[in-house]
PDB file of N, CA and C in Angstrom:
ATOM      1  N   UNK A   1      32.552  -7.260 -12.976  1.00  0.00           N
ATOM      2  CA  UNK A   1      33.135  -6.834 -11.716  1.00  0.00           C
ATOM      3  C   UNK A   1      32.156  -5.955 -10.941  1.00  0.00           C
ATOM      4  N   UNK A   2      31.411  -5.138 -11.808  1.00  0.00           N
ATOM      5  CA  UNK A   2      30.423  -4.328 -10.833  1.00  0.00           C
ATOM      6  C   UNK A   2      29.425  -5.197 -10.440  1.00  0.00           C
ATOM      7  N   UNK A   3      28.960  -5.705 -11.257  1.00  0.00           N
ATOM      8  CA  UNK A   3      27.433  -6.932 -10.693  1.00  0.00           C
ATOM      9  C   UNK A   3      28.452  -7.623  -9.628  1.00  0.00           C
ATOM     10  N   UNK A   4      29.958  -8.085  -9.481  1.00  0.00           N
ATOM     11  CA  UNK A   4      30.230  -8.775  -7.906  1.00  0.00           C
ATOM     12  C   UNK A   4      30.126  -8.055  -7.092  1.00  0.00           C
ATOM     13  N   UNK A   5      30.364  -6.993  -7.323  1.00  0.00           N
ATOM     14  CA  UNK A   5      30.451  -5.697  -6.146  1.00  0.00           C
ATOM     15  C   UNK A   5      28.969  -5.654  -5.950  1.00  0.00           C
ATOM     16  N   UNK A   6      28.190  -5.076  -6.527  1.00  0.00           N
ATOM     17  CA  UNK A   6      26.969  -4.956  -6.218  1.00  0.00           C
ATOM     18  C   UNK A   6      26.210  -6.160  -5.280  1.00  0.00           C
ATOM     19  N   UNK A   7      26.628  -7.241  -5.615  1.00  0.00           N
ATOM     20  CA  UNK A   7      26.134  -8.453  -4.966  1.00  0.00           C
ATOM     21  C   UNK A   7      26.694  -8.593  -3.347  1.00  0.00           C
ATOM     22  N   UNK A   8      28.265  -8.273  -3.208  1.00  0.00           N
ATOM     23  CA  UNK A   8      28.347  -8.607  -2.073  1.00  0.00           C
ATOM     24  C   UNK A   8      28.074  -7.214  -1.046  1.00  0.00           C
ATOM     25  N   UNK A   9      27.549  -6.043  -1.882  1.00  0.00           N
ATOM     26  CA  UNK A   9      27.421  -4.935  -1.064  1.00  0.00           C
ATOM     27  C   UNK A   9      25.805  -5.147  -0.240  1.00  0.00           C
ATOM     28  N   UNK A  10      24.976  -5.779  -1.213  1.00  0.00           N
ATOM     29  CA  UNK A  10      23.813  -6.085  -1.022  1.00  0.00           C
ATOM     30  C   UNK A  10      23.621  -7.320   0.131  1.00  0.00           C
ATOM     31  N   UNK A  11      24.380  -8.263  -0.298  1.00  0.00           N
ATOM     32  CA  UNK A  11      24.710  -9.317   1.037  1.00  0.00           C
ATOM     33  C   UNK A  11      25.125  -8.688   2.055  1.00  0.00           C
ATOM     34  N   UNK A  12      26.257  -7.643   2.487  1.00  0.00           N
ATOM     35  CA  UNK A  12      26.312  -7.460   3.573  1.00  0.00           C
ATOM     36  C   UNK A  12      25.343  -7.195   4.313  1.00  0.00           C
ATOM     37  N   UNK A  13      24.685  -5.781   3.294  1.00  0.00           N
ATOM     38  CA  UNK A  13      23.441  -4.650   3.732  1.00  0.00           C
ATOM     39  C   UNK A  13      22.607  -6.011   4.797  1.00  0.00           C
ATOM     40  N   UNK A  14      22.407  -6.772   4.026  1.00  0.00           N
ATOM     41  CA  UNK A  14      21.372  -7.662   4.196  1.00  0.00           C
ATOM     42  C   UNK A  14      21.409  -9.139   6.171  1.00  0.00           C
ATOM     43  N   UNK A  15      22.927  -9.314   5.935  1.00  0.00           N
ATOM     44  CA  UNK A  15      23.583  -9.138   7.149  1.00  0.00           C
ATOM     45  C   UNK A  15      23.316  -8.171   8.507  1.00  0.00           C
ATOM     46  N   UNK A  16      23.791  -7.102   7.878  1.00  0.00           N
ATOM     47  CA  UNK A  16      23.576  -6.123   8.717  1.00  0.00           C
ATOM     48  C   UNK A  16      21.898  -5.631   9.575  1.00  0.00           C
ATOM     49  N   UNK A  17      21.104  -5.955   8.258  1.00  0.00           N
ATOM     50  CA  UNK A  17      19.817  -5.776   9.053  1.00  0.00           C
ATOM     51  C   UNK A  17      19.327  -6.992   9.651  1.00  0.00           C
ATOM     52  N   UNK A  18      20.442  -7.991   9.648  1.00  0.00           N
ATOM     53  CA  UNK A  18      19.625  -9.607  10.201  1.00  0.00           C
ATOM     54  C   UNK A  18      20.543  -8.842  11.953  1.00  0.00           C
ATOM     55  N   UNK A  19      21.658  -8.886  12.010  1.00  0.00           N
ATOM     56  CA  UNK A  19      22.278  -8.873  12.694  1.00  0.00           C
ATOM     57  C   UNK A  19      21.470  -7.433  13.504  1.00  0.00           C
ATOM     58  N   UNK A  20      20.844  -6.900  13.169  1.00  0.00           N
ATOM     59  CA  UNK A  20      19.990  -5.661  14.306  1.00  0.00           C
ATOM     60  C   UNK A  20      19.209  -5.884  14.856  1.00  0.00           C
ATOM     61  N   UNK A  21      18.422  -6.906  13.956  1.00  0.00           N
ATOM     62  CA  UNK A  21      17.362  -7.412  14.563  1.00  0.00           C
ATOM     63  C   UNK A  21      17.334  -8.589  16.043  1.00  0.00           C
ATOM     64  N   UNK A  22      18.764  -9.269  15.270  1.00  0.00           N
ATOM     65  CA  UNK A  22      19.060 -10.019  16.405  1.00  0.00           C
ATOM     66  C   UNK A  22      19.596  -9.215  17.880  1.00  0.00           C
ATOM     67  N   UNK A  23      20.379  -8.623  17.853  1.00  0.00           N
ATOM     68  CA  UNK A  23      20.132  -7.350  18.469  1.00  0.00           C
ATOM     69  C   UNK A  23      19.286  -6.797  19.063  1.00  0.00           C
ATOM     70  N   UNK A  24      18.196  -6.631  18.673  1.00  0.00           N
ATOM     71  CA  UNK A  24      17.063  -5.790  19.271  1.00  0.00           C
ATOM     72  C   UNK A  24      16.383  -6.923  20.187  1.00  0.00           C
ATOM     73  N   UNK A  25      16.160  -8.365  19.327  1.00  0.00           N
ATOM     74  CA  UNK A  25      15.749  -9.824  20.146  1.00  0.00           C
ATOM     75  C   UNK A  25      16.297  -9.707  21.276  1.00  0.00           C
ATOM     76  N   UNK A  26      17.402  -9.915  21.231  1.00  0.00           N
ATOM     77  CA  UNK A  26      18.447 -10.285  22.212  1.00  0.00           C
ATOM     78  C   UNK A  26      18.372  -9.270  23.475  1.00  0.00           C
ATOM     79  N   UNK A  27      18.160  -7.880  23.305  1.00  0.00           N
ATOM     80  CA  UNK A  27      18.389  -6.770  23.904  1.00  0.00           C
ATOM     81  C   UNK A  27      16.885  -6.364  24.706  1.00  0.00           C
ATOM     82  N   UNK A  28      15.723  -6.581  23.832  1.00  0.00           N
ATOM     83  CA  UNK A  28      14.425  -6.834  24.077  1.00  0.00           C
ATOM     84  C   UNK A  28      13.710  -7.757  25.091  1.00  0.00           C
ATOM     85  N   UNK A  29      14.060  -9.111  24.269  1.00  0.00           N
ATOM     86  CA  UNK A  29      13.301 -10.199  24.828  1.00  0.00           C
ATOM     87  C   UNK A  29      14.540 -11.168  25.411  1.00  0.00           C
ATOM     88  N   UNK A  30      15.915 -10.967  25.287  1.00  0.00           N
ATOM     89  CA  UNK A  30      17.045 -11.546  25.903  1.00  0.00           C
ATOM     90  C   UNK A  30      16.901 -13.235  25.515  1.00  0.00           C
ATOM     91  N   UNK A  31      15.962 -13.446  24.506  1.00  0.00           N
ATOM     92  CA  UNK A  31      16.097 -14.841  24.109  1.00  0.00           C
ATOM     93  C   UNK A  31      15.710 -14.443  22.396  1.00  0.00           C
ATOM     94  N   UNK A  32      16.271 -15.644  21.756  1.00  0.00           N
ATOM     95  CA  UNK A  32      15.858 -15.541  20.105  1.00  0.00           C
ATOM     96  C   UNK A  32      15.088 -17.288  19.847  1.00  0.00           C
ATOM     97  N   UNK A  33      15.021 -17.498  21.403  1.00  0.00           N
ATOM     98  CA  UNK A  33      13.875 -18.799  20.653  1.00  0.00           C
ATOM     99  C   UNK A  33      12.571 -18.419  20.665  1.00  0.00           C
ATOM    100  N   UNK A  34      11.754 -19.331  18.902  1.00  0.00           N
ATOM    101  CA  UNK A  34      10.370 -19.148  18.859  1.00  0.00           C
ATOM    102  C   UNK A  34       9.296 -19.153  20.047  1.00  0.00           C
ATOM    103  N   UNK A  35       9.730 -20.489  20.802  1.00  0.00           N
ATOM    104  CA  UNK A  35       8.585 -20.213  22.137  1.00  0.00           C
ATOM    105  C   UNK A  35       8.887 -19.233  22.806  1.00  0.00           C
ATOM    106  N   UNK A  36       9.973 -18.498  23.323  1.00  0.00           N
ATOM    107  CA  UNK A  36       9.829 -17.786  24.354  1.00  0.00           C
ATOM    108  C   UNK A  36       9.235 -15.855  23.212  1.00  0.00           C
ATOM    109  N   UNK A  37       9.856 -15.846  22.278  1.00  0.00           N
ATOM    110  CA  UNK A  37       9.149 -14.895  21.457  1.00  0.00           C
ATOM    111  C   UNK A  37       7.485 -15.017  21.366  1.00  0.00           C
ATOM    112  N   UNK A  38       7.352 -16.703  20.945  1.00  0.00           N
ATOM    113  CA  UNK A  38       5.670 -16.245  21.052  1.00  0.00           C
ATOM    114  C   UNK A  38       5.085 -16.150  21.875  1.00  0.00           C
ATOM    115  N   UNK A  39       5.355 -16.352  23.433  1.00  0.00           N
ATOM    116  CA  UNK A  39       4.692 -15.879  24.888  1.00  0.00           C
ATOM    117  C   UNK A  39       4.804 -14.864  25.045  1.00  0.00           C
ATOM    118  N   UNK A  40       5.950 -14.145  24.450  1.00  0.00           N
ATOM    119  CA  UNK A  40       5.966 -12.767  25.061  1.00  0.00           C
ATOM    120  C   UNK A  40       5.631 -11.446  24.049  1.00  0.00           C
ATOM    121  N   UNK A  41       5.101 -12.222  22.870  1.00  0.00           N
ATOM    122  CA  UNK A  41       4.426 -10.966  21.509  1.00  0.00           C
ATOM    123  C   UNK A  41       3.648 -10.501  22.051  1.00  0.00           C
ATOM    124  N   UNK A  42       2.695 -10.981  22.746  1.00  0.00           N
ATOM    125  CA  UNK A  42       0.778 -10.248  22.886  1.00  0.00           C
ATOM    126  C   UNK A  42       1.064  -9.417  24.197  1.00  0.00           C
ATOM    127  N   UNK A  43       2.427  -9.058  24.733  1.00  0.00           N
ATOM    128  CA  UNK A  43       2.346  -8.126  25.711  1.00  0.00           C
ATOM    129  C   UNK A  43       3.318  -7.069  25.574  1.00  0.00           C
ATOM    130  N   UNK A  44       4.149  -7.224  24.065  1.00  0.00           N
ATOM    131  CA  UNK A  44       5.252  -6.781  23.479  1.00  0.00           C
ATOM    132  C   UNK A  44       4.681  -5.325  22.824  1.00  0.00           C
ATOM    133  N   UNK A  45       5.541  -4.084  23.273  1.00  0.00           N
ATOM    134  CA  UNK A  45       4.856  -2.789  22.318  1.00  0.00           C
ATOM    135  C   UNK A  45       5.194  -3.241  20.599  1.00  0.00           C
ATOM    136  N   UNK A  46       4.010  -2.711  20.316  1.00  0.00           N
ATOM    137  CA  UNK A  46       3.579  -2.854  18.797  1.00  0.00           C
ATOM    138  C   UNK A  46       4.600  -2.303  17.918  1.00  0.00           C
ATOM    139  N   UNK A  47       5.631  -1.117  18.559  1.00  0.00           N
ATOM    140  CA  UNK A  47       6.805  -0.407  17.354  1.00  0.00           C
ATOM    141  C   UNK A  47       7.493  -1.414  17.890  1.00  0.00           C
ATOM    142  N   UNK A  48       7.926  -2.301  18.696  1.00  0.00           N
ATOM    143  CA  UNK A  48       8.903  -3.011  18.206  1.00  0.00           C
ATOM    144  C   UNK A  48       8.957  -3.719  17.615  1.00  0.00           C
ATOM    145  N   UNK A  49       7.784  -4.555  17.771  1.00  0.00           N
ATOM    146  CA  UNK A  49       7.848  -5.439  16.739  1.00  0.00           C
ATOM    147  C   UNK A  49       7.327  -5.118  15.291  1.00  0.00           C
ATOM    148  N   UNK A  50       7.009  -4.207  15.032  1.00  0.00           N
ATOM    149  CA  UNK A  50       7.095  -3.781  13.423  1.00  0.00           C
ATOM    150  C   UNK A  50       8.468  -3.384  13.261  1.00  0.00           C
ATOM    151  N   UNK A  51       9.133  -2.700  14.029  1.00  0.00           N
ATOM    152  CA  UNK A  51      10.981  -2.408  13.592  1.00  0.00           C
ATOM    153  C   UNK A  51      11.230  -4.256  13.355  1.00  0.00           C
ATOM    154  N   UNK A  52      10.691  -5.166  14.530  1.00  0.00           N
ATOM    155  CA  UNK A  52      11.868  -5.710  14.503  1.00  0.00           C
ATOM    156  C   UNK A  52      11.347  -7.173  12.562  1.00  0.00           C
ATOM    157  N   UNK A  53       9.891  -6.766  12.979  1.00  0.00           N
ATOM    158  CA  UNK A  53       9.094  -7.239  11.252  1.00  0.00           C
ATOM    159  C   UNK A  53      10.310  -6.409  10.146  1.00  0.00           C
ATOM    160  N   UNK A  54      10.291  -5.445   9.999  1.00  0.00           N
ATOM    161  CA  UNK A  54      10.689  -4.859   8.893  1.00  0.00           C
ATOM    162  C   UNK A  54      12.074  -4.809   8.693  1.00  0.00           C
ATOM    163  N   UNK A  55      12.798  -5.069   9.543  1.00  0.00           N
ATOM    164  CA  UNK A  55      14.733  -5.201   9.617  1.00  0.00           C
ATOM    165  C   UNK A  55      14.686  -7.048   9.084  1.00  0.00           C
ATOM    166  N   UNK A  56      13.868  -7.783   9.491  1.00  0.00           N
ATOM    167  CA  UNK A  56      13.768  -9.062   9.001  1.00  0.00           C
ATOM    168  C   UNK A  56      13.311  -9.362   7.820  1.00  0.00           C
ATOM    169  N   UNK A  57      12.121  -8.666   7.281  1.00  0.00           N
ATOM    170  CA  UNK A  57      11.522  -8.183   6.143  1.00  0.00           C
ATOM    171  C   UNK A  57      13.181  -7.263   5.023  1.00  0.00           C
ATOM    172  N   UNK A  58      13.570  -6.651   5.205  1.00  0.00           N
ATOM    173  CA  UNK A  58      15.012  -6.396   4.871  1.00  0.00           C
ATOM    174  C   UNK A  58      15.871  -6.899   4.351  1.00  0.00           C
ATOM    175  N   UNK A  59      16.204  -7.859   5.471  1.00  0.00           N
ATOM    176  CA  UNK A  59      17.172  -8.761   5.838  1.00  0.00           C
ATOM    177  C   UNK A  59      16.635  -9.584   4.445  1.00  0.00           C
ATOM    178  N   UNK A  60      16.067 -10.330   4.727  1.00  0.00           N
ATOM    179  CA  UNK A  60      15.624 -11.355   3.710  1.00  0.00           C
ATOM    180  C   UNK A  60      15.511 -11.151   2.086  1.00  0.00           C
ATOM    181  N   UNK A  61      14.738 -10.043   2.285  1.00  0.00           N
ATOM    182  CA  UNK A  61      14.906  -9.199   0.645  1.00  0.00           C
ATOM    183  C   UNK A  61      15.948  -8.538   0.177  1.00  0.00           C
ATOM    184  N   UNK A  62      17.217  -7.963   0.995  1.00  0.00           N
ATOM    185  CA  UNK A  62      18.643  -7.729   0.507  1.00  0.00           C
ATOM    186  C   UNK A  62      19.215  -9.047   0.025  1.00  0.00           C
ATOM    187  N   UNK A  63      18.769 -10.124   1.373  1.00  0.00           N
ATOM    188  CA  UNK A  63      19.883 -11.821   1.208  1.00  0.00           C
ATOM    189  C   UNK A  63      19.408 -11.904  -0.556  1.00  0.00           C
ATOM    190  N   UNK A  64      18.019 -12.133  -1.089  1.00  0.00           N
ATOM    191  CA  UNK A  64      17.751 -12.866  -1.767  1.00  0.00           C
ATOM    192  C   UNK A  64      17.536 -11.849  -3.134  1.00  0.00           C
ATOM    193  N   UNK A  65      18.300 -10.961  -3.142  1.00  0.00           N
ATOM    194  CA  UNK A  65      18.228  -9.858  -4.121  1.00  0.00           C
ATOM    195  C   UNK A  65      16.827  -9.436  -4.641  1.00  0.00           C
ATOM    196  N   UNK A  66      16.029  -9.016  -4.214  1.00  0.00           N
ATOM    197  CA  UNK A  66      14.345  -9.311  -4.437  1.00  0.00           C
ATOM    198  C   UNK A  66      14.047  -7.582  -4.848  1.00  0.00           C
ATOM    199  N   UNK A  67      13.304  -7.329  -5.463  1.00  0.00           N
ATOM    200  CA  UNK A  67      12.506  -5.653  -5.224  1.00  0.00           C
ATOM    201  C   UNK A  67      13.257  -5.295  -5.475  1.00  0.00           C
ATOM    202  N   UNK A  68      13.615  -5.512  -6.700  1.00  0.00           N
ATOM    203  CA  UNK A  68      14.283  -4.066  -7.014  1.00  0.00           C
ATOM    204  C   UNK A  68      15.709  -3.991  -6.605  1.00  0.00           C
ATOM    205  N   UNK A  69      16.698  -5.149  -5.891  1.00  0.00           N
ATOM    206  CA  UNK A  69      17.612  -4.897  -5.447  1.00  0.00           C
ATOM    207  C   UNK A  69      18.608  -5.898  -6.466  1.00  0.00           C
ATOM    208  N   UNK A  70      18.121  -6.463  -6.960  1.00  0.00           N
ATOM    209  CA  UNK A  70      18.790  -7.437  -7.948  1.00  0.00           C
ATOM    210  C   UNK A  70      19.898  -6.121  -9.357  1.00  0.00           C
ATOM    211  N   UNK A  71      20.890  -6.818  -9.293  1.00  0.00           N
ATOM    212  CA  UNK A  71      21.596  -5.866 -10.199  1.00  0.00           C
ATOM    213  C   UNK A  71      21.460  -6.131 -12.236  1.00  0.00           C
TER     214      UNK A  71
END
């Protein structure tokens, strides 16, 4: 029962930092498609897109229980 708990606490977490990022896309660059993201990186400030690297970087390693997050 604790390893389910642990699992779906970690899935949410993991949710939650997909869902900020989309967020920040959305709020940022007002589109989440690849072409219009890659025209507009090389004029994009550099902290955002490391926030928005590392909430995805997150995201992915909560989804897939990775580092240390596995119960």
């Amino acid at each position: 029962m604790k390893a389910a708990l642990s699992a779906i606490l970690l899935n949410r977490m993991g949710d939650t930092f997909f869902m900020l990022a989309l967020g920040i896309f959305l709020s940022y660059f007002h589109a989440v498609d690849f072409d219009t993201l890659s025209l507009a990186a090389p004029y994009t400030n550099t902290l955002i897109l490391n926030i928005l690297s590392l909430l995805l970087l997150l995201a992915a390693t909560a989804k897939s229980a990775q580092l240390g997050l596995h119960a």
